[in-house]
PDB file of N, CA and C in Angstrom:
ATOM      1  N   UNK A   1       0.072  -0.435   9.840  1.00  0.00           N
ATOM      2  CA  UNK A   1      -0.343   0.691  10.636  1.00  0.00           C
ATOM      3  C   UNK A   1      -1.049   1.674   9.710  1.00  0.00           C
ATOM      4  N   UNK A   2      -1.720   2.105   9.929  1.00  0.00           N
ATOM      5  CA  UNK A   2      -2.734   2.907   9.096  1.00  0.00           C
ATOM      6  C   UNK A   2      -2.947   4.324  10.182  1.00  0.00           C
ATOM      7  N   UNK A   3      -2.196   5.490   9.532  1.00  0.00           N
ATOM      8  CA  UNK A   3      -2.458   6.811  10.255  1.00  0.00           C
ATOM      9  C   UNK A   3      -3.355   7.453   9.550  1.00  0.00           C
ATOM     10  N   UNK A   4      -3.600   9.560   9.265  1.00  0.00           N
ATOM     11  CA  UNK A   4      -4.076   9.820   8.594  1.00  0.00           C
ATOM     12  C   UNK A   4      -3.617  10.252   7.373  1.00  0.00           C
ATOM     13  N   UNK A   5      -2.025  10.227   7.562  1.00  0.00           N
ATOM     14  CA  UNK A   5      -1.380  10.522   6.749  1.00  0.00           C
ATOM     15  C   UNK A   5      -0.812   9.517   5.541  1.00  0.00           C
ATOM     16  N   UNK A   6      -1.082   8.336   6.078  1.00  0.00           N
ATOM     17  CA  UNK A   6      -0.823   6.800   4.570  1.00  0.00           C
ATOM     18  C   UNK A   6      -1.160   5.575   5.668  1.00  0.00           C
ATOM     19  N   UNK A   7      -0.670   4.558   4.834  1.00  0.00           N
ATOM     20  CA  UNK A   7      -0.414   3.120   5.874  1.00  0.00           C
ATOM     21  C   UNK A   7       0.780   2.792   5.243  1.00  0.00           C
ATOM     22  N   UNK A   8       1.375   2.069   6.380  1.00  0.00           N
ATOM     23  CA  UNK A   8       2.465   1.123   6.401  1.00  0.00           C
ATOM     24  C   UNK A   8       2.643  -0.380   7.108  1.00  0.00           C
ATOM     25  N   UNK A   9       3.427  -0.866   7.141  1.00  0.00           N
ATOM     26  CA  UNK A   9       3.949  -2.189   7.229  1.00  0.00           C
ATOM     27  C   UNK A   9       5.074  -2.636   8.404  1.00  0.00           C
ATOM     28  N   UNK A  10       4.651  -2.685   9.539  1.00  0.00           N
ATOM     29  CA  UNK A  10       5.413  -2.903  10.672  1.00  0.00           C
ATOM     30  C   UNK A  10       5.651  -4.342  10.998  1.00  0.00           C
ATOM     31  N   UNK A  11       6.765  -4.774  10.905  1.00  0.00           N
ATOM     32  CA  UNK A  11       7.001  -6.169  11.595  1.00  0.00           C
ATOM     33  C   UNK A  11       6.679  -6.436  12.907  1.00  0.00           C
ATOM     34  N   UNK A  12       6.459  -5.432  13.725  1.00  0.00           N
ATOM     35  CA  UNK A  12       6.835  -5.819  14.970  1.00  0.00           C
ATOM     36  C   UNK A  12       5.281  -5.946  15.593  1.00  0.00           C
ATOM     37  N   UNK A  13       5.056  -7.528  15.904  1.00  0.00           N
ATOM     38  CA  UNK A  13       3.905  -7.796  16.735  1.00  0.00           C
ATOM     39  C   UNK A  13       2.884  -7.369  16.999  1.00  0.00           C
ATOM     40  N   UNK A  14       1.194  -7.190  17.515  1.00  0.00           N
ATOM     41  CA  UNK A  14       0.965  -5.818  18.319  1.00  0.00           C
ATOM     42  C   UNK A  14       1.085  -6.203  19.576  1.00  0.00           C
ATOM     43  N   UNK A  15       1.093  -7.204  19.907  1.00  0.00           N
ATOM     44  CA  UNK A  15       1.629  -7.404  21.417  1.00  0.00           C
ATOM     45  C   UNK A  15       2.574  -6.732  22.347  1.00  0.00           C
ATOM     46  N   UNK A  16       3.631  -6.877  21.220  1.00  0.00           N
ATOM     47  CA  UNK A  16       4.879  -6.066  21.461  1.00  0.00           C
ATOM     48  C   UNK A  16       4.950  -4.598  21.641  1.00  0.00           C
ATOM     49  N   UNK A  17       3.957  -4.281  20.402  1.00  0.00           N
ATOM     50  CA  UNK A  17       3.789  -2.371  20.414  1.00  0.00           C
ATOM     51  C   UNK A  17       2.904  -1.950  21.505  1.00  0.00           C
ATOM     52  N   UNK A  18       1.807  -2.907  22.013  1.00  0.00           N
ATOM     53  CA  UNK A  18       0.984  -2.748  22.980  1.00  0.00           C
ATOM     54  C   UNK A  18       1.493  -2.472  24.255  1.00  0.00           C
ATOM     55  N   UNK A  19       3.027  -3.172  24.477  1.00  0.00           N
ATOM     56  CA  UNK A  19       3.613  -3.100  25.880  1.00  0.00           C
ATOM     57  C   UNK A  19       4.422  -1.940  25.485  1.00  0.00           C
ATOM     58  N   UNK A  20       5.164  -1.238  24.650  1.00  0.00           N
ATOM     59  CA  UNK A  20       5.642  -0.169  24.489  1.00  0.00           C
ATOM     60  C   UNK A  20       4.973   1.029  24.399  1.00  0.00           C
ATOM     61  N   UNK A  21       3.537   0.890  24.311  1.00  0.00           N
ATOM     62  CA  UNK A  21       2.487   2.489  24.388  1.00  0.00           C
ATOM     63  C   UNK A  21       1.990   2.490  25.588  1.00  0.00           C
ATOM     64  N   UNK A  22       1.528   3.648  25.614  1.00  0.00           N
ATOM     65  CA  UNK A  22       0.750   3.875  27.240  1.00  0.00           C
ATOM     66  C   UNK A  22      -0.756   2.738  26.794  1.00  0.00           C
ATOM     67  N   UNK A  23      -0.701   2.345  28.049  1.00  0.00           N
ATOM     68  CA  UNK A  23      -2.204   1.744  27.634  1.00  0.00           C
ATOM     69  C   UNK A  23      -3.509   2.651  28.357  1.00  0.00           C
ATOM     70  N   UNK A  24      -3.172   3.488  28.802  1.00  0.00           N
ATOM     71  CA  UNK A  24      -4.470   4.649  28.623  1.00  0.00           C
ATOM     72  C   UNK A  24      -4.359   5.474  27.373  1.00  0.00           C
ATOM     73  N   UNK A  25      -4.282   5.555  26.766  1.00  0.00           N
ATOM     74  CA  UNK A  25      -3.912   6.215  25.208  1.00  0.00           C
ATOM     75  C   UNK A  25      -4.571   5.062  23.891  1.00  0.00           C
ATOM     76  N   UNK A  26      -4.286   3.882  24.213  1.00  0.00           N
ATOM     77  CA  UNK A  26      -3.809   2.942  22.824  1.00  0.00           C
ATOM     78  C   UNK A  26      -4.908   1.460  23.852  1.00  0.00           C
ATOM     79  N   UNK A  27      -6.048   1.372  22.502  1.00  0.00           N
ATOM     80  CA  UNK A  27      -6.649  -0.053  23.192  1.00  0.00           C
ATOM     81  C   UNK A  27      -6.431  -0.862  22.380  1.00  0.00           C
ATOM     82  N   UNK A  28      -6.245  -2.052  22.218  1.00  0.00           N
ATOM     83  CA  UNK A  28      -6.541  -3.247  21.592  1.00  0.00           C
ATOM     84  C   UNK A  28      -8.267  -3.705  21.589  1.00  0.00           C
ATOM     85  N   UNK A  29      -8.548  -3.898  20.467  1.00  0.00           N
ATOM     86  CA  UNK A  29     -10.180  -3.225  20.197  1.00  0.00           C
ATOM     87  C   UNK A  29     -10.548  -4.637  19.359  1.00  0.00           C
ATOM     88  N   UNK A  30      -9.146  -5.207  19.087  1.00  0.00           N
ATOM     89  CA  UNK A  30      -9.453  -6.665  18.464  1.00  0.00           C
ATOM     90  C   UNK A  30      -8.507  -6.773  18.082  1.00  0.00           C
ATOM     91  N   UNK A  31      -8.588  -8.523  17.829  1.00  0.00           N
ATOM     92  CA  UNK A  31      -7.599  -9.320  17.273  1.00  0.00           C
ATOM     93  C   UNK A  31      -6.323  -8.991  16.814  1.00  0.00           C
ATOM     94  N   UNK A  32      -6.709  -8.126  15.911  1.00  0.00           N
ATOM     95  CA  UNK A  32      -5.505  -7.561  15.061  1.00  0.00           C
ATOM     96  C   UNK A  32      -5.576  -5.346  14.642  1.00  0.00           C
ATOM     97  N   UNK A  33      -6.122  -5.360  15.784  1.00  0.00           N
ATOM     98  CA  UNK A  33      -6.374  -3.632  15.762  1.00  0.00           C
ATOM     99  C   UNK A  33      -6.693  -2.925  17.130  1.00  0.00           C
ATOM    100  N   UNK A  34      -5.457  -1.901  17.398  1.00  0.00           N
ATOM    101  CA  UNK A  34      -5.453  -1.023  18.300  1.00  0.00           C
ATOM    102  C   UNK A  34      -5.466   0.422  17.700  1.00  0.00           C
ATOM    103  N   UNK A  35      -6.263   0.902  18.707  1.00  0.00           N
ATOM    104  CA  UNK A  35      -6.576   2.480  18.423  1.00  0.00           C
ATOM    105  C   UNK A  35      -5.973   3.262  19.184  1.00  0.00           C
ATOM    106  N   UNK A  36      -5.804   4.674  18.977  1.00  0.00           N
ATOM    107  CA  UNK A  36      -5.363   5.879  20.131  1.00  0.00           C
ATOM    108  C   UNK A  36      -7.282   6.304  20.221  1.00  0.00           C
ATOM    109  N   UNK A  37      -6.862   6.197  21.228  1.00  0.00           N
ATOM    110  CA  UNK A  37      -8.045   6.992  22.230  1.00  0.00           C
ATOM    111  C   UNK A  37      -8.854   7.787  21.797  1.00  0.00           C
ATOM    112  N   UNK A  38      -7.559   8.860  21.892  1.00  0.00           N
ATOM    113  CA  UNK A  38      -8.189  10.220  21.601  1.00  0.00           C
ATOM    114  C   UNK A  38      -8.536  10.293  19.809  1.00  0.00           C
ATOM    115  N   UNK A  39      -8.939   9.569  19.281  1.00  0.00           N
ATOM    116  CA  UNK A  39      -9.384   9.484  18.185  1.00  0.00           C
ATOM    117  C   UNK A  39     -10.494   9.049  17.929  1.00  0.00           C
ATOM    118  N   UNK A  40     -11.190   8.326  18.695  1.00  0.00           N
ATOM    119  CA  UNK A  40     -12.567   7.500  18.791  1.00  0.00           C
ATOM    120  C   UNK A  40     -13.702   8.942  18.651  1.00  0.00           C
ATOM    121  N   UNK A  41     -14.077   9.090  17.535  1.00  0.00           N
ATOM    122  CA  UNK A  41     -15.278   9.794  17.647  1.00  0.00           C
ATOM    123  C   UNK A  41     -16.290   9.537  18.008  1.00  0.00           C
ATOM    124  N   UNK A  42     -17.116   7.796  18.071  1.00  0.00           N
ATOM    125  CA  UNK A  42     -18.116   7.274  18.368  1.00  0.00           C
ATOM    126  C   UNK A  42     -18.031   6.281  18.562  1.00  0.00           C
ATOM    127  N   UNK A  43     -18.864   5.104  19.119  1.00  0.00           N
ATOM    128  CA  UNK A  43     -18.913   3.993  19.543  1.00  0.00           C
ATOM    129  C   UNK A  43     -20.733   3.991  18.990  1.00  0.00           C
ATOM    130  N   UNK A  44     -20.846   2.642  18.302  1.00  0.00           N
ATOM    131  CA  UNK A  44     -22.095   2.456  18.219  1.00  0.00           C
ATOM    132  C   UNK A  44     -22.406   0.663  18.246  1.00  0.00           C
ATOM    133  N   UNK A  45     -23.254   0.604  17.364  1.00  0.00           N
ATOM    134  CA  UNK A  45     -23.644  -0.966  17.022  1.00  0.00           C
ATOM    135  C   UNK A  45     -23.543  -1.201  15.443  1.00  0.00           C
ATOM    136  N   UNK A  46     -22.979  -2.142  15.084  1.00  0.00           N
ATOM    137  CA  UNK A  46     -23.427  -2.349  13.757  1.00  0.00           C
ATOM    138  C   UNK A  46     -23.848  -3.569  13.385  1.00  0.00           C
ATOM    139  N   UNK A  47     -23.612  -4.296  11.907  1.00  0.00           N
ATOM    140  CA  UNK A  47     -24.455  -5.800  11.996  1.00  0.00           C
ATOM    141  C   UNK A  47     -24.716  -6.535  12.667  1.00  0.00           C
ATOM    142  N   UNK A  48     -25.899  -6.987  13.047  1.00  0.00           N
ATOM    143  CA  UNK A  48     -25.840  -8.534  14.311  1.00  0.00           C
ATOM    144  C   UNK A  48     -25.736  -7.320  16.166  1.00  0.00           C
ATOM    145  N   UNK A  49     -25.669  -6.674  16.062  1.00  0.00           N
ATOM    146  CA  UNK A  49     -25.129  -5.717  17.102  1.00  0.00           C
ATOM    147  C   UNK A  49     -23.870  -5.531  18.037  1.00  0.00           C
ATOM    148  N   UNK A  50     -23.116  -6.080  16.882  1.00  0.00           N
ATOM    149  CA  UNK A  50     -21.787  -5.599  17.348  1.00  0.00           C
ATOM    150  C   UNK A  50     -21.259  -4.149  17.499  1.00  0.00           C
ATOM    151  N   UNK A  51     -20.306  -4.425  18.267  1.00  0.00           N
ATOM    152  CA  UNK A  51     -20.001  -2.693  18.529  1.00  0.00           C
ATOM    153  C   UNK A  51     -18.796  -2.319  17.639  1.00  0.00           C
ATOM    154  N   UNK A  52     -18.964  -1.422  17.050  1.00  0.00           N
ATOM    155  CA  UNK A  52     -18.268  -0.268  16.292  1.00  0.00           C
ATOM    156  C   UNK A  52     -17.241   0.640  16.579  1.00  0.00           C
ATOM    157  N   UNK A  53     -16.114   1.602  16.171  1.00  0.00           N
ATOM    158  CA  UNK A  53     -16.398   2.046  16.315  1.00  0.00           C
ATOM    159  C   UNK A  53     -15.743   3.012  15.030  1.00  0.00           C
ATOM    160  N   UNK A  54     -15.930   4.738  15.440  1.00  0.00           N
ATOM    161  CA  UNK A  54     -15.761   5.448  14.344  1.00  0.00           C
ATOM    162  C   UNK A  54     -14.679   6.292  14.474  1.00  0.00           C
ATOM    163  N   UNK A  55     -13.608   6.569  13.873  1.00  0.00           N
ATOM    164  CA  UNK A  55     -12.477   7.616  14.000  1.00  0.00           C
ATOM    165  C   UNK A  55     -12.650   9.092  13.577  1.00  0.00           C
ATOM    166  N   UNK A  56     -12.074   9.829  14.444  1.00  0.00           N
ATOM    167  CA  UNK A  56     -12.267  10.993  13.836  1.00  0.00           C
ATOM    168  C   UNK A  56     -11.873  11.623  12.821  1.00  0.00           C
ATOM    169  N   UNK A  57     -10.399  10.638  12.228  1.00  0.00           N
ATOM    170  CA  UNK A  57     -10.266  11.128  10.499  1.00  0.00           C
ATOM    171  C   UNK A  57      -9.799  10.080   9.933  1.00  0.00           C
ATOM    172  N   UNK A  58     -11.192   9.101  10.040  1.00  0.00           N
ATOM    173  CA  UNK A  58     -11.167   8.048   9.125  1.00  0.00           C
ATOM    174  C   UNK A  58     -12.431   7.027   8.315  1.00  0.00           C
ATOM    175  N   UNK A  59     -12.459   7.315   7.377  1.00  0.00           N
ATOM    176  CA  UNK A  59     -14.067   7.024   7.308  1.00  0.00           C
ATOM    177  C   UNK A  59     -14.868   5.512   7.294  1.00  0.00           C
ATOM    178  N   UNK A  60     -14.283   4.409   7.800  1.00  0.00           N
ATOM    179  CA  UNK A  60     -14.211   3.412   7.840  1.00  0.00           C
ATOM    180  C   UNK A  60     -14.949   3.067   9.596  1.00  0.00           C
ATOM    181  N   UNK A  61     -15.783   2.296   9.847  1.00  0.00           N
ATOM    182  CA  UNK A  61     -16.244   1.510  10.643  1.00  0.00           C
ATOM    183  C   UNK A  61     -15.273   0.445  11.095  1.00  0.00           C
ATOM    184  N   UNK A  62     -14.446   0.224  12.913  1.00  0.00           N
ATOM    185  CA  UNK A  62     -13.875  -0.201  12.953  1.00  0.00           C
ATOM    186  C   UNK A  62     -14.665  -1.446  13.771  1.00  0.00           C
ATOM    187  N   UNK A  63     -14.832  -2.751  13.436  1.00  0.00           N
ATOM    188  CA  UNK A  63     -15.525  -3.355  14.595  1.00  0.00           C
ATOM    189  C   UNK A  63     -14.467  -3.669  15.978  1.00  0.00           C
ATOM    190  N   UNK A  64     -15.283  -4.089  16.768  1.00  0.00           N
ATOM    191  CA  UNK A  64     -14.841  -4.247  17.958  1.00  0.00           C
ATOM    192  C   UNK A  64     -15.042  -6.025  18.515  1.00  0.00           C
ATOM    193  N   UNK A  65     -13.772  -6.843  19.252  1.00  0.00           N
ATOM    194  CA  UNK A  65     -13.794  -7.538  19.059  1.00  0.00           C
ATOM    195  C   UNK A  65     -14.655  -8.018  20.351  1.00  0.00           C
ATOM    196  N   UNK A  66     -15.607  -8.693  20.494  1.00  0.00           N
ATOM    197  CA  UNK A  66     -15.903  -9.483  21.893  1.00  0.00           C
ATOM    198  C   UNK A  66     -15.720  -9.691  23.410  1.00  0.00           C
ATOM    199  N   UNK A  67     -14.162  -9.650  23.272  1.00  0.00           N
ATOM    200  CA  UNK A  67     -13.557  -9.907  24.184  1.00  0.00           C
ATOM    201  C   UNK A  67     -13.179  -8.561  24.708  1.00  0.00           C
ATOM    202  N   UNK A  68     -13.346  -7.401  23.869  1.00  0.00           N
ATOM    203  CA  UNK A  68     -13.013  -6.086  24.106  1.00  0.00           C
ATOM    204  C   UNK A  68     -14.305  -5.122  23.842  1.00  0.00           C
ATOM    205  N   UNK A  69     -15.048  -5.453  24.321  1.00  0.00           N
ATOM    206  CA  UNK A  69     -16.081  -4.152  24.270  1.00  0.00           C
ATOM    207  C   UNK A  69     -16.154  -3.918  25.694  1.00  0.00           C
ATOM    208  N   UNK A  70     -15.646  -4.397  26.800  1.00  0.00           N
ATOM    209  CA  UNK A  70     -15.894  -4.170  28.349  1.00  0.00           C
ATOM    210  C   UNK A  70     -14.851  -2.692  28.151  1.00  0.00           C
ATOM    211  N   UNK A  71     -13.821  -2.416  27.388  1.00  0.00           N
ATOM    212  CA  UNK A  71     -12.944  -1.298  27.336  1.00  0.00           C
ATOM    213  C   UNK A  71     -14.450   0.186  27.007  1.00  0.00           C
ATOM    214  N   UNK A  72     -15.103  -0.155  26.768  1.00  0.00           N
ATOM    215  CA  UNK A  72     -16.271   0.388  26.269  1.00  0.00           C
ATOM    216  C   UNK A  72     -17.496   1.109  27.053  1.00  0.00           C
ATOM    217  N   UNK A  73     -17.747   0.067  28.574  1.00  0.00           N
ATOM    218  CA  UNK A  73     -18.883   0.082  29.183  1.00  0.00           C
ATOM    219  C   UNK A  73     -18.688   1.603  29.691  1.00  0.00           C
ATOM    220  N   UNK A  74     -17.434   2.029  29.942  1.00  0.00           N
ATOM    221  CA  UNK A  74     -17.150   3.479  30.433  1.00  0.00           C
ATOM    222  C   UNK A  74     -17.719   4.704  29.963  1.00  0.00           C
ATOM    223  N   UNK A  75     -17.660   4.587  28.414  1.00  0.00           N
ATOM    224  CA  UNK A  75     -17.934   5.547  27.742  1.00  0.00           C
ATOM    225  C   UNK A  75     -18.926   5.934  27.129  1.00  0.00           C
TER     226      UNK A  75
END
């Protein structure tokens, strides 16, 4: 888990954490990475034109997986 405050090391699934958060709050954005919402500063394109996206206090490009950019068409 990676906040803004460090990262850590959770055993537990994200499947599992996915059914324990609100899922208007928390997307699964790929494979192995869910976001809070209200953190998404941007959505763009990056290599090949995949979609991106950007946190608001994190300086890293998160891609987005395929199967999850329809979470996207909204915004």
């Amino acid at each position: 888990m990676v906040t803004v405050a460090g990262e850590s090391l959770i055993g537990t699934p994200l499947k599992e954490l996915l059914g324990r958060l609100d899922p208007t709050q928390f997307w699964q954005i790929h494979r192995a990475t869910m976001v809070n919402v209200n953190e998404i500063r941007s959505v763009g394109r990056g290599l090949a034109g995949r979609m991106t996206l950007a946190l608001k206090q994190r300086p890293e490009a998160l891609p987005v997986g395929p199967n999850d950019t329809h979470l996207f068409k909204q915004l």
